[in-house]
Protein backbone atom coordinates (compact mmCIF):
# COMPACT_ATOMS: atom_id res chain seq x y z
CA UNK A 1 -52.44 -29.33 224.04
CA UNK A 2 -51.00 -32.71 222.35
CA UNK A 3 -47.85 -31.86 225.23
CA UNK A 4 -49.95 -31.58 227.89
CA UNK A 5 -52.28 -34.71 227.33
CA UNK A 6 -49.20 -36.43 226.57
CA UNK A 7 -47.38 -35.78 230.28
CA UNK A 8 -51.18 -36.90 231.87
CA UNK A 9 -50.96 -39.99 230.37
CA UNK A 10 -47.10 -40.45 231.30
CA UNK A 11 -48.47 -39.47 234.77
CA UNK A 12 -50.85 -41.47 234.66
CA UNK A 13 -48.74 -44.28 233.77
CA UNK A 14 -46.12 -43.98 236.14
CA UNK A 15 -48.72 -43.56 239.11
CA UNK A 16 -50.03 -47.28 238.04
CA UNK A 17 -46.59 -48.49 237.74
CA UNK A 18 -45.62 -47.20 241.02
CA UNK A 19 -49.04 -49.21 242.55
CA UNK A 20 -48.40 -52.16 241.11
CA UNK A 21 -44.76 -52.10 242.66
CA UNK A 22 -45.94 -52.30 245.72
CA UNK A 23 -47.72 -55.64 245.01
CA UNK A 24 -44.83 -56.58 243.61
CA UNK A 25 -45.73 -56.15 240.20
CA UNK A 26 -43.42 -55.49 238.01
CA UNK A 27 -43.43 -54.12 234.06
CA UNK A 28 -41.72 -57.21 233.21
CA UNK A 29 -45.27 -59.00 234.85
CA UNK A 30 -47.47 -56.16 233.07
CA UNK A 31 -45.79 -56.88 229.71
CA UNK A 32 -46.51 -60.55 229.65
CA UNK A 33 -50.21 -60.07 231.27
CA UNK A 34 -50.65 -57.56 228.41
CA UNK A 35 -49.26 -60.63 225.90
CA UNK A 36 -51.81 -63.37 227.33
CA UNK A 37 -54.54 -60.30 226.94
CA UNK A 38 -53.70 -60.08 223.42
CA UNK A 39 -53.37 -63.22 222.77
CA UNK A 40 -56.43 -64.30 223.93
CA UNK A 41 -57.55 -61.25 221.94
CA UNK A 42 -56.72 -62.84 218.59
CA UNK A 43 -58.58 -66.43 219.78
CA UNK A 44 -61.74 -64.23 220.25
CA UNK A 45 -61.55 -62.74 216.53
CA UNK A 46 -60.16 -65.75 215.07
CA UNK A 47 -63.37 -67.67 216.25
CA UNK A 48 -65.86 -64.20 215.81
CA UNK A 49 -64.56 -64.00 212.28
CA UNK A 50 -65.45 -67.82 211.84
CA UNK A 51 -68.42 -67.72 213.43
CA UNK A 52 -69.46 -64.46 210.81
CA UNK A 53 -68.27 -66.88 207.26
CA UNK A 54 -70.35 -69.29 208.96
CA UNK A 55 -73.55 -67.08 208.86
CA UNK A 56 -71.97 -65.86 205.73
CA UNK A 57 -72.60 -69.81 204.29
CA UNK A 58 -75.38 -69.99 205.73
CA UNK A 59 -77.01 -67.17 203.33
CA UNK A 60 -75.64 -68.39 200.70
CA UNK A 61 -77.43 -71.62 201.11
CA UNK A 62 -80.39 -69.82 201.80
CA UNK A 63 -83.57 -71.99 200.92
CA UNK A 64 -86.65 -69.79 202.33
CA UNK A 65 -87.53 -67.66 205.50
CA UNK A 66 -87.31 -63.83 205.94
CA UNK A 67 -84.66 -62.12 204.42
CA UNK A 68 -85.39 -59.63 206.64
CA UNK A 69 -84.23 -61.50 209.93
CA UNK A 70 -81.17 -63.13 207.99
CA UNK A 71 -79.91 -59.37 207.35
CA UNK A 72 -80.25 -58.63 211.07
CA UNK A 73 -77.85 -61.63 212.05
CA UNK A 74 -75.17 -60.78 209.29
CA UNK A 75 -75.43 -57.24 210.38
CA UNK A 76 -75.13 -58.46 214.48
CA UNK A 77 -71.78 -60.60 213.07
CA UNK A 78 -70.47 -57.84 211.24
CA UNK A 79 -70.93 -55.82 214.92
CA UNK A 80 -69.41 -58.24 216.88
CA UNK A 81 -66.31 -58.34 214.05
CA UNK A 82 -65.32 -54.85 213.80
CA UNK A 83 -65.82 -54.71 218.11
CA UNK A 84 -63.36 -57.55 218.40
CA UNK A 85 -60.76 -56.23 215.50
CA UNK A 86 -60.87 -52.99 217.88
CA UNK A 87 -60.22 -54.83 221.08
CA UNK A 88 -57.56 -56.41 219.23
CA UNK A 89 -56.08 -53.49 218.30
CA UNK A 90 -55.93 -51.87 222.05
CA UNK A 91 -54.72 -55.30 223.27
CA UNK A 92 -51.60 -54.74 220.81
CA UNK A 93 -51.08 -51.07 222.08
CA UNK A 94 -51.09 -51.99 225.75
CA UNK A 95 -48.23 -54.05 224.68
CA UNK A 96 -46.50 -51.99 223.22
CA UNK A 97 -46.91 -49.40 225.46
CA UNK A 98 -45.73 -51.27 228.57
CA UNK A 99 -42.74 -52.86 226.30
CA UNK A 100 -41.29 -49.08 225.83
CA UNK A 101 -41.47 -48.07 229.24
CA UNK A 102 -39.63 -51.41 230.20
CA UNK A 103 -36.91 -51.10 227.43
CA UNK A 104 -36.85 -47.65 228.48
CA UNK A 105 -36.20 -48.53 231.95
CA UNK A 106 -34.08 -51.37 231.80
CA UNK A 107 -31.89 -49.40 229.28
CA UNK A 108 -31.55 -46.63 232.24
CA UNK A 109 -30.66 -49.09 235.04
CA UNK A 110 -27.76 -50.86 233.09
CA UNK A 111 -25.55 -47.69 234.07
CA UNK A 112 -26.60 -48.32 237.75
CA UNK A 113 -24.24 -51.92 237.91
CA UNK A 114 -20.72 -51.61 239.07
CA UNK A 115 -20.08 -54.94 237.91
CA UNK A 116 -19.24 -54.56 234.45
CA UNK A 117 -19.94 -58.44 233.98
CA UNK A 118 -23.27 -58.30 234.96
CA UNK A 119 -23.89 -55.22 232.99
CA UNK A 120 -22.80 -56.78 229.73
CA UNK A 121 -25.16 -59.95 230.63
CA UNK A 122 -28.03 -57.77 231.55
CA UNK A 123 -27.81 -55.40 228.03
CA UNK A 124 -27.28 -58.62 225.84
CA UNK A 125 -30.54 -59.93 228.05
CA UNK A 126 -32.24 -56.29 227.05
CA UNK A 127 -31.40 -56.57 223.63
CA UNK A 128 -32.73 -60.36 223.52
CA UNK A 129 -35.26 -59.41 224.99
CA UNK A 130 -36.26 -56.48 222.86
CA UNK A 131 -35.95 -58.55 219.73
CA UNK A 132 -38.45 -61.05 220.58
CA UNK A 133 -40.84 -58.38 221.42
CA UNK A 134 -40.49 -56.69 218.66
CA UNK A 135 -40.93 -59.45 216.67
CA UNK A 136 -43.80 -60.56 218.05
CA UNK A 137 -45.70 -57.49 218.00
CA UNK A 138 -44.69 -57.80 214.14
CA UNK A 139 -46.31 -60.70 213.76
CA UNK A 140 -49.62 -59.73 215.92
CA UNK A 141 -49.76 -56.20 213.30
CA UNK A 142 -49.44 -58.92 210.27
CA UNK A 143 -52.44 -60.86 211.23
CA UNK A 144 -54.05 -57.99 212.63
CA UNK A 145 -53.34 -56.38 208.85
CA UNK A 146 -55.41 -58.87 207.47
CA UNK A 147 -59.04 -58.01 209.21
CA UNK A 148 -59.55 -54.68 207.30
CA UNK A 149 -60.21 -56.25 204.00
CA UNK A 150 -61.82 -58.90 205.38
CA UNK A 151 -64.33 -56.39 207.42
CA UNK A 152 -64.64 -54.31 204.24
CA UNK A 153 -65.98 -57.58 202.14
CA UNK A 154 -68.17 -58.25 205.08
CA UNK A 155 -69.61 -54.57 205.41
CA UNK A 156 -70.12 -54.49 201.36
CA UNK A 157 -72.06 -57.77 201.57
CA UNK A 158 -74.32 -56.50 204.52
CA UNK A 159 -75.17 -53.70 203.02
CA UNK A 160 -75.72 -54.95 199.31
CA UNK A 161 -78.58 -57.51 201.21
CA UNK A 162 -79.77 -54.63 203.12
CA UNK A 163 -80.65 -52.45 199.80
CA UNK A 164 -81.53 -55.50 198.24
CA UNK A 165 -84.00 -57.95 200.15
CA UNK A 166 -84.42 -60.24 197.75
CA UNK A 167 -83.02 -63.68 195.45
CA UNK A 168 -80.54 -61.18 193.64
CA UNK A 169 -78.74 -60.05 196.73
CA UNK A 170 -78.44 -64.31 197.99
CA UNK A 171 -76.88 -64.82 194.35
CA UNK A 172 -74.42 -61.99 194.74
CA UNK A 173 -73.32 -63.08 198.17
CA UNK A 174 -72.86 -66.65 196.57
CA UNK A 175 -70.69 -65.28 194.17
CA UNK A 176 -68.85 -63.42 196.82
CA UNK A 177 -68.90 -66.62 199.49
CA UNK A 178 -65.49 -68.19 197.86
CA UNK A 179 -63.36 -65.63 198.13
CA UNK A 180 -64.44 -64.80 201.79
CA UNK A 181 -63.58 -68.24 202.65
CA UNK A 182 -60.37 -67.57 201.45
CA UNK A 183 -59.78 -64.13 202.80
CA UNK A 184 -61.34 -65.66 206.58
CA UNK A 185 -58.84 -68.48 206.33
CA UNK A 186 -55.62 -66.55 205.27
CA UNK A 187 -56.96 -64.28 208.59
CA UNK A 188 -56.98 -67.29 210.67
CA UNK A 189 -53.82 -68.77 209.66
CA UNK A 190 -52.18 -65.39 210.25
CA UNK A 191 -53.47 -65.28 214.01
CA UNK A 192 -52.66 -68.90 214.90
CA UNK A 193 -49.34 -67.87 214.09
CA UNK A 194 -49.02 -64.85 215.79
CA UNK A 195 -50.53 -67.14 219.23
CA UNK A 196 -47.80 -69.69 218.79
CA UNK A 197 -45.26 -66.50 218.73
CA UNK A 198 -47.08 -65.17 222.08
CA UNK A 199 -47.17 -68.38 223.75
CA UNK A 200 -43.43 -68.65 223.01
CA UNK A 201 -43.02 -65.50 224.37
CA UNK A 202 -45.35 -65.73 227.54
CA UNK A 203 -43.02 -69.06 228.19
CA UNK A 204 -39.68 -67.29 227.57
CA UNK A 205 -40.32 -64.59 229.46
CA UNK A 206 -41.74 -66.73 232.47
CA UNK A 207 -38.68 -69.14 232.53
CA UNK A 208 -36.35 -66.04 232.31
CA UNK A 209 -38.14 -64.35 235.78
């Protein structure tokens, strides 16, 4: 079964491939569309996860109102934070996905040159080429690393006010409101590096075409 699902989706694949050649599309273009996708990714969860400390900080100076309705819009940003970390996710799969298949490929064309020159620029080019890839996609899985304890912290708070409408769940989540600043800022600092590695990339690879 696993086989079989496996060689539709290289099928499937390869058919989109093949259509996007004759736009003249390439997978080079596919890879670094898939980069500015998931980099753009990681500016919509760095700025989702800010946006949820900020409602997190807003609890904690809570001074009055219904509990009730400040539960609700925790519980909407803790939504919207585990929907982006999993768009984030398939944003880093599509790259690495279309990466493969263009290692895979290039690899397989160097033994179509007859000019051994060009053959020996074109595999150091691969293997350049392959490096910064793989070291960005390092750096995207670091920072992406960080948003499951960050989404667990979240989840535990939302559901400690949820059980608990009432003075003693705001003091817990003051307690709690320091080190979630901390954890939400390590996150961020982790994706605005992993941008400035995709931007790098997105311009290498554009100069290089």
């Amino acid at each position: 079964m696993i086989v079989l699902v496996m060689a539709c989706l290289s099928a499937c694949s390869t058919a989109y491939y093949n259509s996007m050649e004759k736009f003249g599309v390439y997978k080079r273009d596919i890879l670094v569309d898939r980069v500015e996708e998931a980099r753009d990714a990681q500016e919509d969860t760095k700025e989702q996860f800010n946006s949820a400390l900020e409602q997190f900080g807003s609890v904690v100076n809570y001074d009055g109102g219904s509990l009730e309705k400040i539960y609700k819009r925790l519980q909407s940003e803790y939504d919207d934070s585990v929907a982006a970390a999993e768009d984030l996710n398939e944003r880093i799969d599509d790259i690495e996905k279309v990466a493969e298949d263009l290692f895979e490929e290039w690899q397989a064309e160097l033994n179509d040159y007859s000019n051994a020159q060009m053959r020996r620029d074109s595999a150091e080019q691969l293997r350049q080429t392959r490096h910064e890839c793989n070291q960005l996609i390092r750096a995207m899985r670091r920072a992406e690393d960080k948003i499951p304890p960050v989404l667990a912290v979240f989840q535990d708070q939302v559901l400690y006010l949820k059980h608990n409408l009432n003075a003693r769940a705001i003091s817990a989540l003051q307690d709690e409101y320091i080190s979630i600043k901390t954890d939400v800022a390590a996150l961020v600092a982790e994706m605005e590096r992993s941008i400035d590695e995709a931007n790098v990339f997105i311009e290498a690879m554009q100069d290089a075409s």
